[in-house]
C-alpha atoms as a PDB file:
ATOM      1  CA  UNK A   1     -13.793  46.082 -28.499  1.00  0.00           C
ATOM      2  CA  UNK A   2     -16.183  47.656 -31.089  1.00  0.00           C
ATOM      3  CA  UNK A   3     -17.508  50.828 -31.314  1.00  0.00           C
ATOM      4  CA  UNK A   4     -20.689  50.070 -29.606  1.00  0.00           C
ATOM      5  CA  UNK A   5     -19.532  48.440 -26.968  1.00  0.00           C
ATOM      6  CA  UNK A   6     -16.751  51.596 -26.694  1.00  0.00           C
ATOM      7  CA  UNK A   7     -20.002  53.348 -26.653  1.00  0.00           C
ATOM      8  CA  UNK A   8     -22.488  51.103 -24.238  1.00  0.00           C
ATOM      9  CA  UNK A   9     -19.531  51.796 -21.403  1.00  0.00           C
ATOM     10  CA  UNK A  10     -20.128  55.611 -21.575  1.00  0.00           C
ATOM     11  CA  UNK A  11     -23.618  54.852 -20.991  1.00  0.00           C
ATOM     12  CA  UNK A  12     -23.086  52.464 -18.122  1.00  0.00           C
ATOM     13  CA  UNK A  13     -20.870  54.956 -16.452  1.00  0.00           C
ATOM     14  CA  UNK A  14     -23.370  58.070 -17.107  1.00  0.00           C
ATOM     15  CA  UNK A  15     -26.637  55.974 -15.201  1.00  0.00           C
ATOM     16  CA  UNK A  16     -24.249  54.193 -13.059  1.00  0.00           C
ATOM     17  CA  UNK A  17     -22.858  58.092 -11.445  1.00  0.00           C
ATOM     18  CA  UNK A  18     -26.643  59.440 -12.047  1.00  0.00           C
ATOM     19  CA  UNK A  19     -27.811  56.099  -9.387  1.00  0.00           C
ATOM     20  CA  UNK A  20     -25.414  57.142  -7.161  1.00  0.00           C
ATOM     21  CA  UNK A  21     -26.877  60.623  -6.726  1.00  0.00           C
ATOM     22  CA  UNK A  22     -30.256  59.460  -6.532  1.00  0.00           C
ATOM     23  CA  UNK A  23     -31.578  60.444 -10.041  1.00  0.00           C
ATOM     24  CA  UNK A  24     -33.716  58.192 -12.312  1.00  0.00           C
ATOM     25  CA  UNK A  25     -31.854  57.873 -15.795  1.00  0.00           C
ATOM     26  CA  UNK A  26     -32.179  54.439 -17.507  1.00  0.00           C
ATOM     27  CA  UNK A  27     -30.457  52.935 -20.883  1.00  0.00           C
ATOM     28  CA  UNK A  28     -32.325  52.531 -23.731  1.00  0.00           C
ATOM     29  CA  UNK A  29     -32.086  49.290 -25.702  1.00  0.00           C
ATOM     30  CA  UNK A  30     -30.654  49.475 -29.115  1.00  0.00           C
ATOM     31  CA  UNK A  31     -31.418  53.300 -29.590  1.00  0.00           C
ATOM     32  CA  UNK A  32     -29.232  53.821 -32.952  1.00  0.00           C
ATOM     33  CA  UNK A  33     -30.600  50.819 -34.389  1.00  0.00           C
ATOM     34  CA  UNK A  34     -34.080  50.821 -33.788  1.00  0.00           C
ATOM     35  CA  UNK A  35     -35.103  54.369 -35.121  1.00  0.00           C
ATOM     36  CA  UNK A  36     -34.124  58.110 -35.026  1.00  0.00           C
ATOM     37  CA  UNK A  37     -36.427  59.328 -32.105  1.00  0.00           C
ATOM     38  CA  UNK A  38     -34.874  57.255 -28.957  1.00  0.00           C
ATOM     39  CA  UNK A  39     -31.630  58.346 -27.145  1.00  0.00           C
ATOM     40  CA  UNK A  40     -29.248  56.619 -25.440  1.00  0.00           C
ATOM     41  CA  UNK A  41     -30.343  57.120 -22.045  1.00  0.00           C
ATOM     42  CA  UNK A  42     -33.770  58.000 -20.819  1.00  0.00           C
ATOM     43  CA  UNK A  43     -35.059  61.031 -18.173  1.00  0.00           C
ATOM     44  CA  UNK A  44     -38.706  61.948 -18.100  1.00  0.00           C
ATOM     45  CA  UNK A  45     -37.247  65.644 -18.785  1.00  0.00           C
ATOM     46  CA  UNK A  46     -34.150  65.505 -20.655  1.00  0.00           C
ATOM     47  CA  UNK A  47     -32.897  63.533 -24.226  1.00  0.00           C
ATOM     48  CA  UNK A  48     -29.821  62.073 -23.910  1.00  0.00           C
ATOM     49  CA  UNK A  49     -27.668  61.042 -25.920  1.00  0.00           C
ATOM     50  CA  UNK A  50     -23.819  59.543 -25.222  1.00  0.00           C
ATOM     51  CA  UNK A  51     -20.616  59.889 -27.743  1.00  0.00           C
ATOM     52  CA  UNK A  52     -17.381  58.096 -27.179  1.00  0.00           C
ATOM     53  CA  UNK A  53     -14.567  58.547 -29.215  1.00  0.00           C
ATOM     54  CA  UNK A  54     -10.702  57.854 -29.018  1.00  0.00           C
ATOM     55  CA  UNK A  55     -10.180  61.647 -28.465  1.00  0.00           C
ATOM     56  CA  UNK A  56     -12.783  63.957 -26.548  1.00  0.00           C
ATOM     57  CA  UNK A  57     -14.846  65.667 -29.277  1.00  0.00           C
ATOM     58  CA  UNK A  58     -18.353  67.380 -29.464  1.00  0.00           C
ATOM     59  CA  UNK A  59     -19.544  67.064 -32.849  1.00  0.00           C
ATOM     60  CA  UNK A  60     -22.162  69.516 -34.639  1.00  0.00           C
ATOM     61  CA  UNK A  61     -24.367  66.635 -36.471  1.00  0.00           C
ATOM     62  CA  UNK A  62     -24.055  64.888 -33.227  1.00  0.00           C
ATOM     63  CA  UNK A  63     -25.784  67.558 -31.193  1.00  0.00           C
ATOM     64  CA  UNK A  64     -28.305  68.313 -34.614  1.00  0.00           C
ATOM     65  CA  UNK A  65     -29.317  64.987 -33.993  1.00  0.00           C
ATOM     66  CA  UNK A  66     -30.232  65.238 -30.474  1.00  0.00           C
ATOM     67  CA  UNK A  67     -31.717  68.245 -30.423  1.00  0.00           C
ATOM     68  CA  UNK A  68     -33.922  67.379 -33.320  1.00  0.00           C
ATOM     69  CA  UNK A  69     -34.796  63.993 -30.902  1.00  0.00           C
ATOM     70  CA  UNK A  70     -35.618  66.186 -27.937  1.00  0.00           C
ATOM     71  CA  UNK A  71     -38.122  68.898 -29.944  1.00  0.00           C
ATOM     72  CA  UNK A  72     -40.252  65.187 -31.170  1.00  0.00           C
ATOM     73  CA  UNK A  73     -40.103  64.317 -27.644  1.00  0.00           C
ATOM     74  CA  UNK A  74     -41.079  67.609 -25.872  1.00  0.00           C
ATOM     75  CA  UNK A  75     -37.658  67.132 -23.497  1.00  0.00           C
ATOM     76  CA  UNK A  76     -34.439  69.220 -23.306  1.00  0.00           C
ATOM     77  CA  UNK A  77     -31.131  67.675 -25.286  1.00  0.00           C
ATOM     78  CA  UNK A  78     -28.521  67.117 -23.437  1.00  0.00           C
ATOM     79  CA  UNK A  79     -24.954  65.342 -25.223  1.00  0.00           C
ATOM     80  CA  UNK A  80     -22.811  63.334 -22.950  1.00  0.00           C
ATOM     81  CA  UNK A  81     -19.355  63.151 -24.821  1.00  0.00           C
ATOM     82  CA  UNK A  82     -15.962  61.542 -23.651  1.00  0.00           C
ATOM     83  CA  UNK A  83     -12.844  60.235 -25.050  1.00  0.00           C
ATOM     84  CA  UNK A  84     -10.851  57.481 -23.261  1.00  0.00           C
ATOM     85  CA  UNK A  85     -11.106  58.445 -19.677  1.00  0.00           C
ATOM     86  CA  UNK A  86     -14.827  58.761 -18.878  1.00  0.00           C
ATOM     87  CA  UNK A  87     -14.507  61.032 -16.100  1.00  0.00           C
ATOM     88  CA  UNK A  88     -13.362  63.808 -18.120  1.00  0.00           C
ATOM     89  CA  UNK A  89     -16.620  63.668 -19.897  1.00  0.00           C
ATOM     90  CA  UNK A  90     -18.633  66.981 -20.794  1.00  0.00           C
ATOM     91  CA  UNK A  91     -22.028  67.776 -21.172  1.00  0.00           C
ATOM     92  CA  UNK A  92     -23.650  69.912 -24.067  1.00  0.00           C
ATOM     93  CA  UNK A  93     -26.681  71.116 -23.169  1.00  0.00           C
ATOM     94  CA  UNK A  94     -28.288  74.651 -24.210  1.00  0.00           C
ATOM     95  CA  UNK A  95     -27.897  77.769 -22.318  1.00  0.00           C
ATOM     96  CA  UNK A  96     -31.135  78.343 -21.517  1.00  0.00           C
ATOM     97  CA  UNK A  97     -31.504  75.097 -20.095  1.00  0.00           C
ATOM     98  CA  UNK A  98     -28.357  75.586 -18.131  1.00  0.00           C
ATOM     99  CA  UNK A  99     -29.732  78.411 -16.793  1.00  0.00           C
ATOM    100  CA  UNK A 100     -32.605  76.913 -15.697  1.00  0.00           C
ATOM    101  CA  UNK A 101     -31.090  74.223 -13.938  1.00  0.00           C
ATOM    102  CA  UNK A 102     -29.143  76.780 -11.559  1.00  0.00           C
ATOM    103  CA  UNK A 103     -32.211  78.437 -11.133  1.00  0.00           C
ATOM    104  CA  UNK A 104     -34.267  74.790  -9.943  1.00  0.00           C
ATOM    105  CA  UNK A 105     -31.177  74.354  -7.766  1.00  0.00           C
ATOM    106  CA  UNK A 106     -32.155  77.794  -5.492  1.00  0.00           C
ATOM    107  CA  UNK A 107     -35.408  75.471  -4.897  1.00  0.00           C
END
């Protein structure tokens, strides 16, 4: 298997869990190769982007990059990585948009 297709199964499993729950997030076609402004995954409020490796690892340039997508796109980064087992994945987002999240979920 190559390292996109170690990739594209991250991605699968993040909109197939997000369905599940009822929330809208879709794949986007060819996002590293086309240009530097599309993520991974699309959400009308959040840039996402997904990083598989062998070993579970959140990288610095990895979460420059998104964060530089979101500010173009006026949307909140959020990094999805995972190593082998996909469950144990973690999400990077910023605090203040952690925050904000618990305080949406008080309705």
């Amino acid at each position: 298997m190559n390292t996109r297709e170690y990739g594209d199964q991250l991605e699968e499993y993040v909109v197939d869990l997000a369905k599940m729950v009822g929330i809208d997030i879709n794949t986007t076609s060819n996002s590293g190769a086309t240009n530097r402004i599309d993520s991974d995954l699309s959400h009308e409020q959040f840039q996402i982007e997904c990083k598989r490796k062998e070993k579970l690892s959140v990288r610095v340039a990895e979460w420059k990059r998104v964060k530089a997508q979101a500010r173009m796109r006026n949307k909140k980064p959020v990094l999805v990585s995972s190593g082998d087992e996909m469950d144990q994945a973690v999400v990077t987002i910023r605090l203040v948009d952690f925050l904000d999240l618990i305080l949406d979920s008080k309705g």
